[in-house]
Protein backbone atom coordinates (compact mmCIF):
# COMPACT_ATOMS: atom_id res chain seq x y z
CA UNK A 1 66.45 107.08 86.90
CA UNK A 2 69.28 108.63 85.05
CA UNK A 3 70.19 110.97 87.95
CA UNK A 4 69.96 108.03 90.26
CA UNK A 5 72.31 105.76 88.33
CA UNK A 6 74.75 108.72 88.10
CA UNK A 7 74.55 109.76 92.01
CA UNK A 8 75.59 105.92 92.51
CA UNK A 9 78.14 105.80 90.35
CA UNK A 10 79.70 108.73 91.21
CA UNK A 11 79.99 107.66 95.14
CA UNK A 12 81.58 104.65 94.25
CA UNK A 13 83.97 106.45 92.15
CA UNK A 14 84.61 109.37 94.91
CA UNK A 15 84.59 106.82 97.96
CA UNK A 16 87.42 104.40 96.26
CA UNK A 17 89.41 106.98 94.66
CA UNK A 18 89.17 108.65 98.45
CA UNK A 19 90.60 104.89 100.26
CA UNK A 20 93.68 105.45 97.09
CA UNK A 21 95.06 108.57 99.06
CA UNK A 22 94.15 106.54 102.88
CA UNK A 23 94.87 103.00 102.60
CA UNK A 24 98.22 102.33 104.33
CA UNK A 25 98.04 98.89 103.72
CA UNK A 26 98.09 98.69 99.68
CA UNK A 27 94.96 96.67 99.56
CA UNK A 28 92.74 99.07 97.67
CA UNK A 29 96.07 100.01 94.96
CA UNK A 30 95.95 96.47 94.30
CA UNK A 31 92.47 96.28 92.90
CA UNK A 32 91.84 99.94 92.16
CA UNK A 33 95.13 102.18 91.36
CA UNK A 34 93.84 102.71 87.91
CA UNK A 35 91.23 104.61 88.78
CA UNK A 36 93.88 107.01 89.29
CA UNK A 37 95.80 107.04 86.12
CA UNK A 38 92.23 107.61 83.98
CA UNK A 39 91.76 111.09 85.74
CA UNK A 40 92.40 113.55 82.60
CA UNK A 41 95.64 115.65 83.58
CA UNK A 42 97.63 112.56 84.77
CA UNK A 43 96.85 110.71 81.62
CA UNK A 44 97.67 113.78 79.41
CA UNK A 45 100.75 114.14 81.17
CA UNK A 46 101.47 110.23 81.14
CA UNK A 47 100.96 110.28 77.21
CA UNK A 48 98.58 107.95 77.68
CA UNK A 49 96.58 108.20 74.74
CA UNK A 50 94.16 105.43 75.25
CA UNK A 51 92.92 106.93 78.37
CA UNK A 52 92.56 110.76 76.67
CA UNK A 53 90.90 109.93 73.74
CA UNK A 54 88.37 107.87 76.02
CA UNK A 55 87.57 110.85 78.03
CA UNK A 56 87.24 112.71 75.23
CA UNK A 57 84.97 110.68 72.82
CA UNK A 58 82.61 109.92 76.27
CA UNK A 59 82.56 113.83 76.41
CA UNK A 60 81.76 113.72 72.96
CA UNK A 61 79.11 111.16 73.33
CA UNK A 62 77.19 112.16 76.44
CA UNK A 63 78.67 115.29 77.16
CA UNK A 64 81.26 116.20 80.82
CA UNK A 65 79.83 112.96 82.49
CA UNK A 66 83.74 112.92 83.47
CA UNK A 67 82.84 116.09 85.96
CA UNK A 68 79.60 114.69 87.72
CA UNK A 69 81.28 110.82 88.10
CA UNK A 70 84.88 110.42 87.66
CA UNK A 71 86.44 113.65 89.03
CA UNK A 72 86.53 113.31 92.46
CA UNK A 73 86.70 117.59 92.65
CA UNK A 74 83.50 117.55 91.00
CA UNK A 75 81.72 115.13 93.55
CA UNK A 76 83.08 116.34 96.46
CA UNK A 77 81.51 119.69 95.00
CA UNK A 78 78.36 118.02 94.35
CA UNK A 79 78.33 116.99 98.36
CA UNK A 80 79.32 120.31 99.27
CA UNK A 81 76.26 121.67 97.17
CA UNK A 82 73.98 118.85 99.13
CA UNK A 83 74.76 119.63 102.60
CA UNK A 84 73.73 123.67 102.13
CA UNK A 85 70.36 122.09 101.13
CA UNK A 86 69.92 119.98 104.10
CA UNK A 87 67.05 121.36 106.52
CA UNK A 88 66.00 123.80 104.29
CA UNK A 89 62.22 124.56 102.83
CA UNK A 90 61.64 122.47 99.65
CA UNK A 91 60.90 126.05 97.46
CA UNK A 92 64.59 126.88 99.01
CA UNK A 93 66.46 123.74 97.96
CA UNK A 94 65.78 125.55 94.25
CA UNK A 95 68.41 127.94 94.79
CA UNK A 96 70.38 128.21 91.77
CA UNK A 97 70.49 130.72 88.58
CA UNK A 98 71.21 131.25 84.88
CA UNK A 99 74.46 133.39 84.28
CA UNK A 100 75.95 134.31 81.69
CA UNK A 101 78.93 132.51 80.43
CA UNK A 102 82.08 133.67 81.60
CA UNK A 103 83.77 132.92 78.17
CA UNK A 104 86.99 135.39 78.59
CA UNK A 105 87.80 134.01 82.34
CA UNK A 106 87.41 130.45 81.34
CA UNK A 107 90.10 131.06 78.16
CA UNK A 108 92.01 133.38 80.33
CA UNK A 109 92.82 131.06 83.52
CA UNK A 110 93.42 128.30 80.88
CA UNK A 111 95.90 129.44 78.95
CA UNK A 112 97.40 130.87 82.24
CA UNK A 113 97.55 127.14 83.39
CA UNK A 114 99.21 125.79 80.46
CA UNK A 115 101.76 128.95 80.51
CA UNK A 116 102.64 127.96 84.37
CA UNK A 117 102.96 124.21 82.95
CA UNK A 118 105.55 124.68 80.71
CA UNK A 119 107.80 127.35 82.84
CA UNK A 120 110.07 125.60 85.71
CA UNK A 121 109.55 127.43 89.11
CA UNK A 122 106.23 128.65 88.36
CA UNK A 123 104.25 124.73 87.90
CA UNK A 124 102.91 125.47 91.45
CA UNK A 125 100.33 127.75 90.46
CA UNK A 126 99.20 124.98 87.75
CA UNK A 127 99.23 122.86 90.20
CA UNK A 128 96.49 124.28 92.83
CA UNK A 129 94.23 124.43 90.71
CA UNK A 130 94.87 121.22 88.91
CA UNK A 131 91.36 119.43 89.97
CA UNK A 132 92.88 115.66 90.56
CA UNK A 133 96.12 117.01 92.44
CA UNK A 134 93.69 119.58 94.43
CA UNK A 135 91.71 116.26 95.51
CA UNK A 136 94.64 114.55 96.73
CA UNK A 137 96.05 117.23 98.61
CA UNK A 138 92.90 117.84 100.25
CA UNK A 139 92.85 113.66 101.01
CA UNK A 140 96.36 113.34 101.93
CA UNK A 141 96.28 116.16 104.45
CA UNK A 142 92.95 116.72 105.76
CA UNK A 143 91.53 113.30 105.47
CA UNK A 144 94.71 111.00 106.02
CA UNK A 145 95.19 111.72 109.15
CA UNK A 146 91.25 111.64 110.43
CA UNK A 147 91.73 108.49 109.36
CA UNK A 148 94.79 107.09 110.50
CA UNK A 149 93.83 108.24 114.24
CA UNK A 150 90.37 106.71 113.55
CA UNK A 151 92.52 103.06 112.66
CA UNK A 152 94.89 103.94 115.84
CA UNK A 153 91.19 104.28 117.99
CA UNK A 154 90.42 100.67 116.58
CA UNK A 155 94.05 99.52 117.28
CA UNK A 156 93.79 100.63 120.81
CA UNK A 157 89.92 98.96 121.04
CA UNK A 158 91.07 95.63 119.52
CA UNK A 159 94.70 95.12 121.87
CA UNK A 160 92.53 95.59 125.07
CA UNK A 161 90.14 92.10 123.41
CA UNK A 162 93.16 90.52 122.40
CA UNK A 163 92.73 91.16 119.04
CA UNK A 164 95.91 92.03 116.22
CA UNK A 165 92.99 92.85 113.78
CA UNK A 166 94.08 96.40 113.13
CA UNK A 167 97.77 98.02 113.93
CA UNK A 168 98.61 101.41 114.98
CA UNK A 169 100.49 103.84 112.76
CA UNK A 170 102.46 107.22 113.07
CA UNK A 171 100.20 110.31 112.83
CA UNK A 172 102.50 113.08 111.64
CA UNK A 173 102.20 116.49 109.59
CA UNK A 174 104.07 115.83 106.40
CA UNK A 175 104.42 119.92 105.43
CA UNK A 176 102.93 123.03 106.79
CA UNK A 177 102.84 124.49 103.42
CA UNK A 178 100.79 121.72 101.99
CA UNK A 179 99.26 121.50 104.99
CA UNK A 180 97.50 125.47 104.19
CA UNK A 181 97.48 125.06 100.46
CA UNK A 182 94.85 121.97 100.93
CA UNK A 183 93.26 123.88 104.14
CA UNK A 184 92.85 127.16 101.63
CA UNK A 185 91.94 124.91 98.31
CA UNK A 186 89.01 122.99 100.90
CA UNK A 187 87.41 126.56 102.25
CA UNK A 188 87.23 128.43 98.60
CA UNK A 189 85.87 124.97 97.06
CA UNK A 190 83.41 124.43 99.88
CA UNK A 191 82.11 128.24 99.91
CA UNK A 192 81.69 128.47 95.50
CA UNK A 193 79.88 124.99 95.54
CA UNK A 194 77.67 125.79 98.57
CA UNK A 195 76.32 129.04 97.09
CA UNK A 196 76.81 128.65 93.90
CA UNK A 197 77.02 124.67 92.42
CA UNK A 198 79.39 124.25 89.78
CA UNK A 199 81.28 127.95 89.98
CA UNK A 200 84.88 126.63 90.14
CA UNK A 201 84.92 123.77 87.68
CA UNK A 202 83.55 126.39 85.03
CA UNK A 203 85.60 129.43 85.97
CA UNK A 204 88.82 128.03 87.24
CA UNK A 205 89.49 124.30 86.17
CA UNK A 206 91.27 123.72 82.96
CA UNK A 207 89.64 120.15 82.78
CA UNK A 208 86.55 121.54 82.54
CA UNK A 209 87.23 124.59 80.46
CA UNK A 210 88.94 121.80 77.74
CA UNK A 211 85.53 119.38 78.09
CA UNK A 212 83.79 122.07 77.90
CA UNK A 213 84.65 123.33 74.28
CA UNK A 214 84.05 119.83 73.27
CA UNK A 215 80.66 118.91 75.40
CA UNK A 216 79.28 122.15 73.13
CA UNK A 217 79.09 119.24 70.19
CA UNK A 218 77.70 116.43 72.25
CA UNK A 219 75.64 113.78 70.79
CA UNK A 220 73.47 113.05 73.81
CA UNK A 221 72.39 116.25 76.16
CA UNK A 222 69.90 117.71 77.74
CA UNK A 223 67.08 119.19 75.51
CA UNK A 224 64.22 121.69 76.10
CA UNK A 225 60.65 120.81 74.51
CA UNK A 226 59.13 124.12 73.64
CA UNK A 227 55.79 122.84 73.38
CA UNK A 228 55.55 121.06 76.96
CA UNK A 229 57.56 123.96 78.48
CA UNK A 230 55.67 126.07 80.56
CA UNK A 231 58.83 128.51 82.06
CA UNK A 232 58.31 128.07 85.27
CA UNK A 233 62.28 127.56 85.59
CA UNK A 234 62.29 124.83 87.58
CA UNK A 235 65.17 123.47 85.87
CA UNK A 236 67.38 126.60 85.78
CA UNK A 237 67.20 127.20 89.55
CA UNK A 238 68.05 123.37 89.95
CA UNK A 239 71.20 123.97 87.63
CA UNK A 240 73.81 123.75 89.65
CA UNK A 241 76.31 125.02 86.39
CA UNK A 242 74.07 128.02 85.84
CA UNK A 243 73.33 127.33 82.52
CA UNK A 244 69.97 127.12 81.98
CA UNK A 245 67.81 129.76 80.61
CA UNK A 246 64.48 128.80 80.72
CA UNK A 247 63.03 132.12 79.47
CA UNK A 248 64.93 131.85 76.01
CA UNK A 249 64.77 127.72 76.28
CA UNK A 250 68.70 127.40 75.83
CA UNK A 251 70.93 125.75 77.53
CA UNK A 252 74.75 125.83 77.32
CA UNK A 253 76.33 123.04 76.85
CA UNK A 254 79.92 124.25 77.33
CA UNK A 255 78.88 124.21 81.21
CA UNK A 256 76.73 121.38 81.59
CA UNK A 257 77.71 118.56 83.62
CA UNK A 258 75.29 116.10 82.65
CA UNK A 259 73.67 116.01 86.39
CA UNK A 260 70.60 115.27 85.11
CA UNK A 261 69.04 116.93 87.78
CA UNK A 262 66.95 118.98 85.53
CA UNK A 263 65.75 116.27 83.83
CA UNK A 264 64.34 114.84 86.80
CA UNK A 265 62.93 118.46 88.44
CA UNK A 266 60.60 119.14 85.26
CA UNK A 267 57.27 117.72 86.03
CA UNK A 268 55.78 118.47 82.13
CA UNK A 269 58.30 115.99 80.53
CA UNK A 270 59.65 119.49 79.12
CA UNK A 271 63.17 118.66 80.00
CA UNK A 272 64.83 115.17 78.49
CA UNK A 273 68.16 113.83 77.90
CA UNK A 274 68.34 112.60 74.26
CA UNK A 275 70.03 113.84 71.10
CA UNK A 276 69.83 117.34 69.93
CA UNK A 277 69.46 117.68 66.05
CA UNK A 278 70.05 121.30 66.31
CA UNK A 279 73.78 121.18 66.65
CA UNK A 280 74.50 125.28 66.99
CA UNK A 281 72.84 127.62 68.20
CA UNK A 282 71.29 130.67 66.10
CA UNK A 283 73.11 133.14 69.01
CA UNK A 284 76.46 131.45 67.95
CA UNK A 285 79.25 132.55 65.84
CA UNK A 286 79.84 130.63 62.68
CA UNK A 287 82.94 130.47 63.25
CA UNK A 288 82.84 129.11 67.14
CA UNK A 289 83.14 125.32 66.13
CA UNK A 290 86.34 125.89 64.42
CA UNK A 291 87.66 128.09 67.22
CA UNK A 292 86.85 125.71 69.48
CA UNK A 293 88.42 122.72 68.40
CA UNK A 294 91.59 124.71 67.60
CA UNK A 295 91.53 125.30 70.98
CA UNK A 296 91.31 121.40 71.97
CA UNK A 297 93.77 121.14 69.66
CA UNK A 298 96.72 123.36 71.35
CA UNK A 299 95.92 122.31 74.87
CA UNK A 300 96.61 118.88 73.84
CA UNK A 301 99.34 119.31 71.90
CA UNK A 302 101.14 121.52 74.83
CA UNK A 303 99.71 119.09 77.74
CA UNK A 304 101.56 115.66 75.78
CA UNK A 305 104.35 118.12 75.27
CA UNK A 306 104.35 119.73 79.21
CA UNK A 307 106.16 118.58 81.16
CA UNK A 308 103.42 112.16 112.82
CA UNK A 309 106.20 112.50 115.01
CA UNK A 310 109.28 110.19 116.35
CA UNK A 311 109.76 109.22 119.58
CA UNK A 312 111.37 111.80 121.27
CA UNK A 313 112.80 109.92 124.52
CA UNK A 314 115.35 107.10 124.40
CA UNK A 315 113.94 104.27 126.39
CA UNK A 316 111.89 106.99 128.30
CA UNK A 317 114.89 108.98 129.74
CA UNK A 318 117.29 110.41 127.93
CA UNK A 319 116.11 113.27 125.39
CA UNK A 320 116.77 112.96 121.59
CA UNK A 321 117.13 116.00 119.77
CA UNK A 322 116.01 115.70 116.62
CA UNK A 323 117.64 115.91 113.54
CA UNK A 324 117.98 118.66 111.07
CA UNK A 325 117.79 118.67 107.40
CA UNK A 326 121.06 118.56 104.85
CA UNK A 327 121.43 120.75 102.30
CA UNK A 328 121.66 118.63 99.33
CA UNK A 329 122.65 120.83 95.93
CA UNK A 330 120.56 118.23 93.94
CA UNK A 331 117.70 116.34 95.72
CA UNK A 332 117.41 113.12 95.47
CA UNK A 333 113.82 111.39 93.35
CA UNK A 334 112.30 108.24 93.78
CA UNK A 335 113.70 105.00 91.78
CA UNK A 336 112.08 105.45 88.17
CA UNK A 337 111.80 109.60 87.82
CA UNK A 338 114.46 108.96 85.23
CA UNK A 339 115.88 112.52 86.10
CA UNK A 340 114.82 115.69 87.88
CA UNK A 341 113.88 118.03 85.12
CA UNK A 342 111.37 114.80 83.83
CA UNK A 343 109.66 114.48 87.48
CA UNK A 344 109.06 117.96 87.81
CA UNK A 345 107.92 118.11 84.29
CA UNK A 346 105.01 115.81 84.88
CA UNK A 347 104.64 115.96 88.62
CA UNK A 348 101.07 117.40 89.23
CA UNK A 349 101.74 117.27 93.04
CA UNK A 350 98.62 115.08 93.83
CA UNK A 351 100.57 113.73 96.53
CA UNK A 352 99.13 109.77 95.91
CA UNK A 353 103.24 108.61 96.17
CA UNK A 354 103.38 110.73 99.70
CA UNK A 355 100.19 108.78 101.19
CA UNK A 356 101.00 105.05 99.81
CA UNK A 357 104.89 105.59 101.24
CA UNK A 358 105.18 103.04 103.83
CA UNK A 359 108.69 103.99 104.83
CA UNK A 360 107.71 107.86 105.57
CA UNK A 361 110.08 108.92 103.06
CA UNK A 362 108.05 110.93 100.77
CA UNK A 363 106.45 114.44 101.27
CA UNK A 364 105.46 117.43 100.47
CA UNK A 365 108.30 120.16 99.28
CA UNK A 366 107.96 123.32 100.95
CA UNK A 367 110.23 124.71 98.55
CA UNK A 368 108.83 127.53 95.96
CA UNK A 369 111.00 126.31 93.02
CA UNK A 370 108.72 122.33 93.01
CA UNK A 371 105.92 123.58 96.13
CA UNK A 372 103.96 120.84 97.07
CA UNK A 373 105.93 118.19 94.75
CA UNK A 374 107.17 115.13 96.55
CA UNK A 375 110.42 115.06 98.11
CA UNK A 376 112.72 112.54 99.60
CA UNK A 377 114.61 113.13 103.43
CA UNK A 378 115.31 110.36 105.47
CA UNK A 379 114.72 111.31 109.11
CA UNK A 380 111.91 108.83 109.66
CA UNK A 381 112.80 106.35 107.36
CA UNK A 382 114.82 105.39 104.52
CA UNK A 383 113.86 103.79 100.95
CA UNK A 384 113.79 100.33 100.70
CA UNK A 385 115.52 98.44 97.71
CA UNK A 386 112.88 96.12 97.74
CA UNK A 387 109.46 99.06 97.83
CA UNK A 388 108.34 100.26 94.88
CA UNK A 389 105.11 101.50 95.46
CA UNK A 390 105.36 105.05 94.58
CA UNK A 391 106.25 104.01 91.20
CA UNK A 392 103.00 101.55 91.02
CA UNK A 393 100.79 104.15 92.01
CA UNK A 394 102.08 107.40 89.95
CA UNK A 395 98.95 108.36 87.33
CA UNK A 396 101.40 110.65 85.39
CA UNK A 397 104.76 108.98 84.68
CA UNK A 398 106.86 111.24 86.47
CA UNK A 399 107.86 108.22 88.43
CA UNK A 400 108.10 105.02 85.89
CA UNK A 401 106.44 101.78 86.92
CA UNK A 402 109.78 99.32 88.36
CA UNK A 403 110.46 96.20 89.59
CA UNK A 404 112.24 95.68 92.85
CA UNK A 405 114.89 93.78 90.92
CA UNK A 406 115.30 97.59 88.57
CA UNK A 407 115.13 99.72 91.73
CA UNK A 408 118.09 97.88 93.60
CA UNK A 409 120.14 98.71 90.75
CA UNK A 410 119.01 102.15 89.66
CA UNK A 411 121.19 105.18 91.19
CA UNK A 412 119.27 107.73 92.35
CA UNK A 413 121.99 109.65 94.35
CA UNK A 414 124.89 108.57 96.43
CA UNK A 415 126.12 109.12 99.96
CA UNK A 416 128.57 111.93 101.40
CA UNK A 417 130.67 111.54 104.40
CA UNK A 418 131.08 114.83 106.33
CA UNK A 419 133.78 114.37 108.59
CA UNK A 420 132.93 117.40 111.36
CA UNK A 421 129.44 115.40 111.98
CA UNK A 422 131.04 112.02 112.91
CA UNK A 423 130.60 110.98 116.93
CA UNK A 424 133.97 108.99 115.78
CA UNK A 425 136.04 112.35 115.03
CA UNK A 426 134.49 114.90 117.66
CA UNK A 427 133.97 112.21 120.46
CA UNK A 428 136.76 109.82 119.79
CA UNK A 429 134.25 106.61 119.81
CA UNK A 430 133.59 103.45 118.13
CA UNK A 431 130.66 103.51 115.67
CA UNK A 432 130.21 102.15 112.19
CA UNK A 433 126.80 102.15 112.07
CA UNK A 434 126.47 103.48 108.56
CA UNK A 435 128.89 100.28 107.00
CA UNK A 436 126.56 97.79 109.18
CA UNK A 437 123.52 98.80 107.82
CA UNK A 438 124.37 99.61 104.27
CA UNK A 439 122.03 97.23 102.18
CA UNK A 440 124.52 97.35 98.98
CA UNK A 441 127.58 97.25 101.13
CA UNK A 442 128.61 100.36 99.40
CA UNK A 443 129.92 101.92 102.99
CA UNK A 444 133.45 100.56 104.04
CA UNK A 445 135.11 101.30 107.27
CA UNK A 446 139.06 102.32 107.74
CA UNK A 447 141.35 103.07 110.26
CA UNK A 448 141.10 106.87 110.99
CA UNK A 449 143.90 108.56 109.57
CA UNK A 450 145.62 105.67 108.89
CA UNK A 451 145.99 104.56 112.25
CA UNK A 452 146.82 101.16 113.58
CA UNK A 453 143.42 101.96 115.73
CA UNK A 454 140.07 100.83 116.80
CA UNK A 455 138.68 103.54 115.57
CA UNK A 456 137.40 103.88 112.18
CA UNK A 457 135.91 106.53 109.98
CA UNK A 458 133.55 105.62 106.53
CA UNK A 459 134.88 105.61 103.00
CA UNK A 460 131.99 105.76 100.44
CA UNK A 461 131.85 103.74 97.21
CA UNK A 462 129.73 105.97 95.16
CA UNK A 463 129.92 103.21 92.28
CA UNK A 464 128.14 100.81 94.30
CA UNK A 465 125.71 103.72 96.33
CA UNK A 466 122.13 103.43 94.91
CA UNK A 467 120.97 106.82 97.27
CA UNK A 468 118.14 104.74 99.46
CA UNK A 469 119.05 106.97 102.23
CA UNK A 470 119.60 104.50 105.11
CA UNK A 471 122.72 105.27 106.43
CA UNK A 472 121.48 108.84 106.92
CA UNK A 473 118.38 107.73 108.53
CA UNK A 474 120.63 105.43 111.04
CA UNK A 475 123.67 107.67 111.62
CA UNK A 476 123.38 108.06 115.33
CA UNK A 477 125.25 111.91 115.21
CA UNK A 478 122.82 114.99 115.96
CA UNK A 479 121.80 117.50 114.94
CA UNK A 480 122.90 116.86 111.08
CA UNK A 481 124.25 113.62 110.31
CA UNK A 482 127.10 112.61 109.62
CA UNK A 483 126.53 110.82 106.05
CA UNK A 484 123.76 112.36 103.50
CA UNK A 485 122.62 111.21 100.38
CA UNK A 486 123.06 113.65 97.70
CA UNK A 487 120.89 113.30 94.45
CA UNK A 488 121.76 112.82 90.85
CA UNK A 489 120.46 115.40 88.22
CA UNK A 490 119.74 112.12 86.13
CA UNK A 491 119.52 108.40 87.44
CA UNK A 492 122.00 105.84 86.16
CA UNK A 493 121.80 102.32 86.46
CA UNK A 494 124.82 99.82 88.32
């Protein structure tokens, strides 16, 4: 019953916090976003204490229930694990092992993660194997577009009935790099949890390494009864963490997920999931406990510390060519990162602000210095004053919650006129577009040098300029445009 309970709860956790990284419309952020901000590196890195010290007294309580329900890497694991079962011989669906614990690699890749955390330039690594940013890559750039073709399919279905029921949307590759990080992050997750369970979450994941130290002290676990035990193993070959060992009757708890799938394989009654009196083990060091919560101690202290395509015909004739990147010295953040050294401080790269982005501003850097960290370029769009959904969404606080009313008077860059770009200087013709469509009116237009002329060149308030990138976006002049938004190192309100 327990097993079933969790296997339920688990999909509805994995299947919502899935629709977070696809819904286009908002719908499911509206009801649901905070399912992303109690995922255990976003709220360390958010400060938000409420949510960490929940995770960590339900750890404490029942033991990493957090892995086998609310991480969605863990589920999607768990699937994984389920397919390579399918079709096979019941005494085959037993395929699993006891191993010995893999103590050094487990301290070894965490303290490398928290090392990466706190040095600029080298986050990236931290950040692949992060557990809730590998998810959302892996949503944002596998599953994304499945889906938005899948809603196109249904557009196309409902127009030919008459029927406005579903809208199409742009299908486009945000970044290559991402692209093969989420491809690479998808095969070596697939291939560890098909042969062997629960490999990567204790080898590799710093979320489980940290619950793990403090699942060893669990009230409620799984517990062997020596006297109804028979060793056949039943339970340690249905382990999917390897951490069974039937012959000795031990089990470590460091590694358990709290499946409860050995609780339901025993058919003795051997195997149940109630307190354990016998808090350490005889095998154990003495001094392991204190060690232990040192540990928990530091990483917590360092983590609240740490920081589809356009068209490409006009009207169906004449060929646009598209348009290149700037190079900006400081690029520009999204309305509420406060400044750039704080967004890339507690950016995790999970990529939830670069799937909710309605105006196709955000994606992924392909930069090595913030890899995989959202960016902001304006060739399909521009930011709107009035959107602030990136900041509504954010689990980690690198981009403060705002109000439309704050964003349309925070600065997060301003707009520079480059005069060898303009259609007005090297085609001598009327143009202006930039000044038109300038929502702050920070763009005026006078005579070109100082003529008594109909043509007229920009002049750029940088005052007024709040950065939201639309005069770039509109500027008619190819390859580069003529007018680019250049960041601020910190954002300053008008």
């Amino acid at each position: 019953m327990l097993r079933k309970i969790r296997i339920i709860t688990a999909i509805c956790f994995f299947t919502v916090l899935t629709l977070l990284f696809l819904d286009f419309t908002g719908t499911i952020h509206t009801y649901f976003g905070w399912l992303a901000k109690i995922q255990f590196l976003p709220a360390v890195l958010a400060l938000n204490v409420v949510v960490v010290v929940g995770l960590l007294l339900l750890t404490v309580v029942f033991g990493r229930l957090y892995c086998s329900v609310i991480c969605p890497l863990g589920v999607m694991q768990d699937i994984f694990a389920w397919f390579g079962k399918l079709g096979k011989k019941n005494k085959y669906k037993y395929k699993y092992s006891y191993s010995q614990n893999k103590k050094v690699l487990r301290i070894v890749a965490l303290v490398v993660f928290v090392v990466c955390m706190l040095i600029p330039g080298v986050s990236v690594i931290a950040h692949i194997v992060a557990p809730y940013s590998a998810f959302g890559r892996i949503a944002t750039n596998l599953l994304a577009p499945v889906y938005a073709c899948a809603n196109n399919g249904l557009a196309y279905l409902a127009e030919r009935m008459d029927s406005y029921l579903f809208y199409s949307v742009d299908v486009w590759v945000k970044s290559i790099s991402s692209l093969v990080i989420a491809v690479v992050t998808l095969i070596v997750l697939a291939i560890f949890a098909w042969k062997n369970g629960r490999t990567w979450c204790n080898t590799i994941c710093p979320v489980g390494s940290i619950l793990g130290f403090v699942a060893q002290y669990s009230i409620f676990k799984p517990v062997i009864n020596t006297e109804k035990c028979n060793g056949c193993g039943l339970c340690s070959r249905k382990c999917k963490a390897a951490c069974i060992n039937s012959e000795q009757h031990e089990i470590d708890y460091s590694r358990c997920v709290t499946c409860f799938d050995c609780v339901e394989t025993c058919n003795r009654g051997a195997m149940t999931y109630t307190r354990r009196k016998k808090e350490v083990a005889e095998s154990e060091p003495q001094d392991s406990s204190k060690r232990a919560f040192l540990t928990i101690a530091a990483m917590a202290t360092v983590g609240t510390a740490v920081k589809a395509q356009e068209k490409k015909v006009d009207g169906g004739f004449a060929v646009i060519q598209d348009k290149k990147i700037p190079t900006r010295t400081v690029g520009p953040k999204p309305a509420g990162s406060i400044s750039v050294k704080h967004f890339s401080d507690h950016c995790t790269a999970c990529q939830l602000c670069i799937s909710v982005c309605p105006n196709k501003v955000l994606r992924p850097s392909g930069s090595l210095e913030n890899l995989m960290q959202p960016e902001m370029q304006f060739e399909y769009g521009y930011c709107r004053p009035e959107c602030t959904r990136c900041s509504e969404v954010c689990p980690t606080g690198a981009i403060q919650k705002i109000t439309p009313a704050e964003k349309s008077s925070i600065q997060i860059g301003h707009a520079v006129w480059v005069k060898e770009n303009c259609i007005v200087e090297t085609d001598n013709v009327k143009c202006g577009t930039c000044a038109r469509n300038c929502p702050v009116g920070a763009i005026l237009l006078i005579n070109k040098n100082g003529e008594d002329s109909d043509l007229k060149i920009p002049v750029v308030n940088t005052e007024r300029c709040i950065g939201c990138g639309e005069c770039e976006y509109i500027c008619p002049a190819r390859p580069l445009s003529a007018i680019y938004v250049e960041g601020n190192e910190v954002q300053r309100e008008i």
